[in-house]
C-alpha atoms as a PDB file:
ATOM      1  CA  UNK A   1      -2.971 -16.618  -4.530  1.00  0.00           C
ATOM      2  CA  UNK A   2      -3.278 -13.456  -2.827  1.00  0.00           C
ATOM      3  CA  UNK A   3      -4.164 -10.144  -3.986  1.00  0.00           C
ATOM      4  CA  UNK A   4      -3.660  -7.015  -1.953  1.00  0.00           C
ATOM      5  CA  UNK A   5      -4.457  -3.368  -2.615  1.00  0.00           C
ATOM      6  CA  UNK A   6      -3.116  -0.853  -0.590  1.00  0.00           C
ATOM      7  CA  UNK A   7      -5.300   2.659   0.017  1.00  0.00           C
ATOM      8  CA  UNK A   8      -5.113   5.911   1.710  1.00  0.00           C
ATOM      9  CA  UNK A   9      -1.879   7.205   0.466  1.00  0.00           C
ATOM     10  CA  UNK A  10      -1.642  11.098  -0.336  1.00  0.00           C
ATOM     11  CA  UNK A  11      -0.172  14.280   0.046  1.00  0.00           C
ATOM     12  CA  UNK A  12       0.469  15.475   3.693  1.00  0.00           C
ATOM     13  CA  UNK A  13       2.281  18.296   5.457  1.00  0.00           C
ATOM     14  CA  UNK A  14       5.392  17.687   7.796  1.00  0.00           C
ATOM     15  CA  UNK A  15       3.832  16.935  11.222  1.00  0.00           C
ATOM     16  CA  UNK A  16       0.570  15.550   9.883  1.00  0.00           C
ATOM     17  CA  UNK A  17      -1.134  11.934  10.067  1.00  0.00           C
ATOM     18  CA  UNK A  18      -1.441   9.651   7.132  1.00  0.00           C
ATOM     19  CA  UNK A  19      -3.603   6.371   7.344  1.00  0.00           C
ATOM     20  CA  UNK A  20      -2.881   3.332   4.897  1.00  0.00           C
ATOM     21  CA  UNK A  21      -4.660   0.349   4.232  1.00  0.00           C
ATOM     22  CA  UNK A  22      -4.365  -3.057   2.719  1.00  0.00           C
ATOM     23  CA  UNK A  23      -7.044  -5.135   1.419  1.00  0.00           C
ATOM     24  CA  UNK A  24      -6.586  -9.061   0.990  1.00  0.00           C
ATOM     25  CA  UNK A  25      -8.499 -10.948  -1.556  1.00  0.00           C
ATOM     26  CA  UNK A  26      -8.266 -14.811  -3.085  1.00  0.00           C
ATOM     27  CA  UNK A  27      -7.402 -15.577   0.551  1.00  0.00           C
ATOM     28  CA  UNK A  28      -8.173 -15.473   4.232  1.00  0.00           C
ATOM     29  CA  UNK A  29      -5.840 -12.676   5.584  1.00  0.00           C
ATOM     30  CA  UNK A  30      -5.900 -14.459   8.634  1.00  0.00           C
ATOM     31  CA  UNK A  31      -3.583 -16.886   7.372  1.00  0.00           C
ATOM     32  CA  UNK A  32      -0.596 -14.678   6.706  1.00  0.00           C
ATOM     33  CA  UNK A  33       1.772 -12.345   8.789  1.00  0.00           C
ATOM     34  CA  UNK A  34       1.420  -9.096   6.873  1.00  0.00           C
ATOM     35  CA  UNK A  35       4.896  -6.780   6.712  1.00  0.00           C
ATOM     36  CA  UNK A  36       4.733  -3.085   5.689  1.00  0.00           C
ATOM     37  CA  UNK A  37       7.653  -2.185   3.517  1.00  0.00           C
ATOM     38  CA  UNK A  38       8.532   1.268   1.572  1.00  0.00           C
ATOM     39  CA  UNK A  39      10.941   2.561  -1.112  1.00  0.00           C
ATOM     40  CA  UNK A  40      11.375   6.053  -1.396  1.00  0.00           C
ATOM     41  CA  UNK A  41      13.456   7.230  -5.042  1.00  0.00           C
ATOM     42  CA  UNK A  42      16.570   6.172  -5.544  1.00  0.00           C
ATOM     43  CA  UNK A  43      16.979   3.867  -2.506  1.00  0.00           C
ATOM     44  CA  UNK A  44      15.989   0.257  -1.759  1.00  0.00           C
ATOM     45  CA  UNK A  45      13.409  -1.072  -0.529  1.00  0.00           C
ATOM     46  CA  UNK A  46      13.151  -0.957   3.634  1.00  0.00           C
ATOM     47  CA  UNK A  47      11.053  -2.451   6.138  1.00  0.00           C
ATOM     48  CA  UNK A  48       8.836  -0.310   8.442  1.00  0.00           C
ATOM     49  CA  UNK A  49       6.567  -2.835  10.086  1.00  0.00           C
ATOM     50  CA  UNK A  50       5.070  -6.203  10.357  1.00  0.00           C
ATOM     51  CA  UNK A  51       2.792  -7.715  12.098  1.00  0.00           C
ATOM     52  CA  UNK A  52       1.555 -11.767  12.829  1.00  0.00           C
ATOM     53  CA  UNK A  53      -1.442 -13.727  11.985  1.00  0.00           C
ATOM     54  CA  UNK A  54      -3.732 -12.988  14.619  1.00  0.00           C
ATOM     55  CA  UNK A  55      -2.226  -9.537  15.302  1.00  0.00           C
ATOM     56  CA  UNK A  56      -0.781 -10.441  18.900  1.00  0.00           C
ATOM     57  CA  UNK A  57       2.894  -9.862  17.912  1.00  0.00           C
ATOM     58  CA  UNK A  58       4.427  -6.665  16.019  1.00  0.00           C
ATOM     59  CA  UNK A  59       7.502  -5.493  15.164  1.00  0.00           C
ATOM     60  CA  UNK A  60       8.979  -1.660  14.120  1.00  0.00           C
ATOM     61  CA  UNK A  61      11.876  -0.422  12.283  1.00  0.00           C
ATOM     62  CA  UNK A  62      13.655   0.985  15.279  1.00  0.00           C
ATOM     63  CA  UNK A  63      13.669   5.138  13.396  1.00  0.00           C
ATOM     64  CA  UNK A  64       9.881   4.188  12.948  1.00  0.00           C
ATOM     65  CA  UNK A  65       8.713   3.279  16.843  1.00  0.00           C
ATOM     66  CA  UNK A  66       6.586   5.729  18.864  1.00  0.00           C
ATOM     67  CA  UNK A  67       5.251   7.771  15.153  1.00  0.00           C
ATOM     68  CA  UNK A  68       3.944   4.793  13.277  1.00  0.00           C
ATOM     69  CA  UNK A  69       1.092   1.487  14.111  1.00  0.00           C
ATOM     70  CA  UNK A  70       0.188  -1.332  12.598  1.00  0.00           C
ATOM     71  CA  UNK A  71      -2.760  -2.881  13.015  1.00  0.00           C
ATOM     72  CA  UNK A  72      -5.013  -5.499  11.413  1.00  0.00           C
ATOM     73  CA  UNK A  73      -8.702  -6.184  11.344  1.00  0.00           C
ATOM     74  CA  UNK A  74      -8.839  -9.918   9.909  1.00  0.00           C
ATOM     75  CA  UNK A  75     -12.957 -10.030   9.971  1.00  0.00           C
ATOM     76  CA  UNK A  76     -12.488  -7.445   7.153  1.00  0.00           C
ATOM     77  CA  UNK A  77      -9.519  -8.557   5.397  1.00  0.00           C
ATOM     78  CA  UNK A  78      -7.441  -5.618   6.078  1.00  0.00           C
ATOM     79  CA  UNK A  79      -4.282  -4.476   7.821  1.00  0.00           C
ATOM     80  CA  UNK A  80      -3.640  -0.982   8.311  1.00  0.00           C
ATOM     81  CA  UNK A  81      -0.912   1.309   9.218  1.00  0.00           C
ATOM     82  CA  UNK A  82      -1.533   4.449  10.936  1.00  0.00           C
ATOM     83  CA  UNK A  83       1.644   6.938  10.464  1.00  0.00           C
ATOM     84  CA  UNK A  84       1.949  10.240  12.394  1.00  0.00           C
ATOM     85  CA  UNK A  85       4.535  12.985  13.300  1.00  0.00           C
ATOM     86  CA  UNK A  86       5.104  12.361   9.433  1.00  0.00           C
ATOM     87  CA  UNK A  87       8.613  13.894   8.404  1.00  0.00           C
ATOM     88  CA  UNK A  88       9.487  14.689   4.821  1.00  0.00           C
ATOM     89  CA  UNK A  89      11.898  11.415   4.641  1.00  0.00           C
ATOM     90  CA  UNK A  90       9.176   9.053   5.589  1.00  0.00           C
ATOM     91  CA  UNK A  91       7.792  10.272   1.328  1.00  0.00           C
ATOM     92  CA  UNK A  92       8.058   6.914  -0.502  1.00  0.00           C
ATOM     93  CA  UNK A  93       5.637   4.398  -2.116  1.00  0.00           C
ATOM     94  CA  UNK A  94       4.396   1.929   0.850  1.00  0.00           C
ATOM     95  CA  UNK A  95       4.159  -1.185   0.007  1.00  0.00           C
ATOM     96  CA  UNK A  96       1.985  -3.714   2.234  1.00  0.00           C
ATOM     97  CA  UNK A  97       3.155  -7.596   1.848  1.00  0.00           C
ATOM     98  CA  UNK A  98       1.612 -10.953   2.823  1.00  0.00           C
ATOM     99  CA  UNK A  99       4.047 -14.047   4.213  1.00  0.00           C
ATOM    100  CA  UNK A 100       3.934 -16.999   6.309  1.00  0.00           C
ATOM    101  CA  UNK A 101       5.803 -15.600   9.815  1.00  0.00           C
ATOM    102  CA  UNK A 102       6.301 -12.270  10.858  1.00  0.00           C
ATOM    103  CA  UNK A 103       9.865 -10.911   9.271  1.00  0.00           C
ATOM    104  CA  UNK A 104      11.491  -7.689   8.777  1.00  0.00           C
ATOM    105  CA  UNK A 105      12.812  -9.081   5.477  1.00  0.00           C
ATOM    106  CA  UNK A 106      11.046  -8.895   2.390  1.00  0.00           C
ATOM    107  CA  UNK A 107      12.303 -12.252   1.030  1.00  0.00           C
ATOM    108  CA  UNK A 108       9.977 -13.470   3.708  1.00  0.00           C
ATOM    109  CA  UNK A 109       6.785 -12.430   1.593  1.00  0.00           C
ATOM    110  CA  UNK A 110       5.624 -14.133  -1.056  1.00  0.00           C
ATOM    111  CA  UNK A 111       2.740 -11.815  -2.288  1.00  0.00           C
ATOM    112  CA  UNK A 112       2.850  -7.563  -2.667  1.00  0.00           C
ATOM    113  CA  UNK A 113       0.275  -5.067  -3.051  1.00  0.00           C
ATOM    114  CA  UNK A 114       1.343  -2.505  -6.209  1.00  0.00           C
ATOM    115  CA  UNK A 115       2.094   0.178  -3.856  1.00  0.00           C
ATOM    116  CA  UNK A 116       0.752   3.214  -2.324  1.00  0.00           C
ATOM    117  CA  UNK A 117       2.655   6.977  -2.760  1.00  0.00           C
ATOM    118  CA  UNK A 118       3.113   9.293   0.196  1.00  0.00           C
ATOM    119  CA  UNK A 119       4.265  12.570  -0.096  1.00  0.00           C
ATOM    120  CA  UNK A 120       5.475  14.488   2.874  1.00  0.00           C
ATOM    121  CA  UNK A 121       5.700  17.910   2.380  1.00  0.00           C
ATOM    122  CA  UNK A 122       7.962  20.216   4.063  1.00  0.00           C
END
């Protein structure tokens, strides 16, 4: 079992920078490709980014490249995801996920943080 706690969600002005975090418990994060996901009301759930095991490979929803990073510290059990040039569409609860290969598709993960809210003002 995993466990994972996301952090550092808030309310930010258009143009502004936002940090997130997730936290990995009950299991080496090391061992799992860790995907970035968010759901803003009334729509489904969409990917933003992923990233592998020992952090060498990443991937981007295409709207997302150049504004947002991921990035993962596995000595501390925590990947991150550093969001900037924030626009008042990118407002949703982010969700960070933990899976065996790096995927853009949420089937891939077996275990989800509760979520995160964001709120982009304009």
């Amino acid at each position: 079992q995993v466990q994972l706690v996301e952090s550092g969600g808030g309310l930010v002005q258009a143009g502004g920078s936002l940090s997130l975090s997730c936290t990995a418990s009950g299991r080496t994060l090391s061992a799992s490709a860790m995907g970035w996901f968010r759901q803003a009301p009334g729509k489904e759930r969409e990917f933003v980014a992923a990233i592998s095991r020992n952090g060498g490979t990443t991937r981007y929803a295409d709207s997302l490249k150049g504004r947002f990073t991921v990035s993962r510290d596995n000595a501390k059990n925590t990947v991150y995801l550093q969001m900037t040039s924030l626009k008042f569409e990118d407002t949703a609860v982010y969700y960070c996920a933990a899976g065996g290969l790096i995927s853009a598709i949420s089937g891939a993960y077996a275990y989800w943080g509760q979520g995160t809210q964001v709120t982009v003002s304009s």
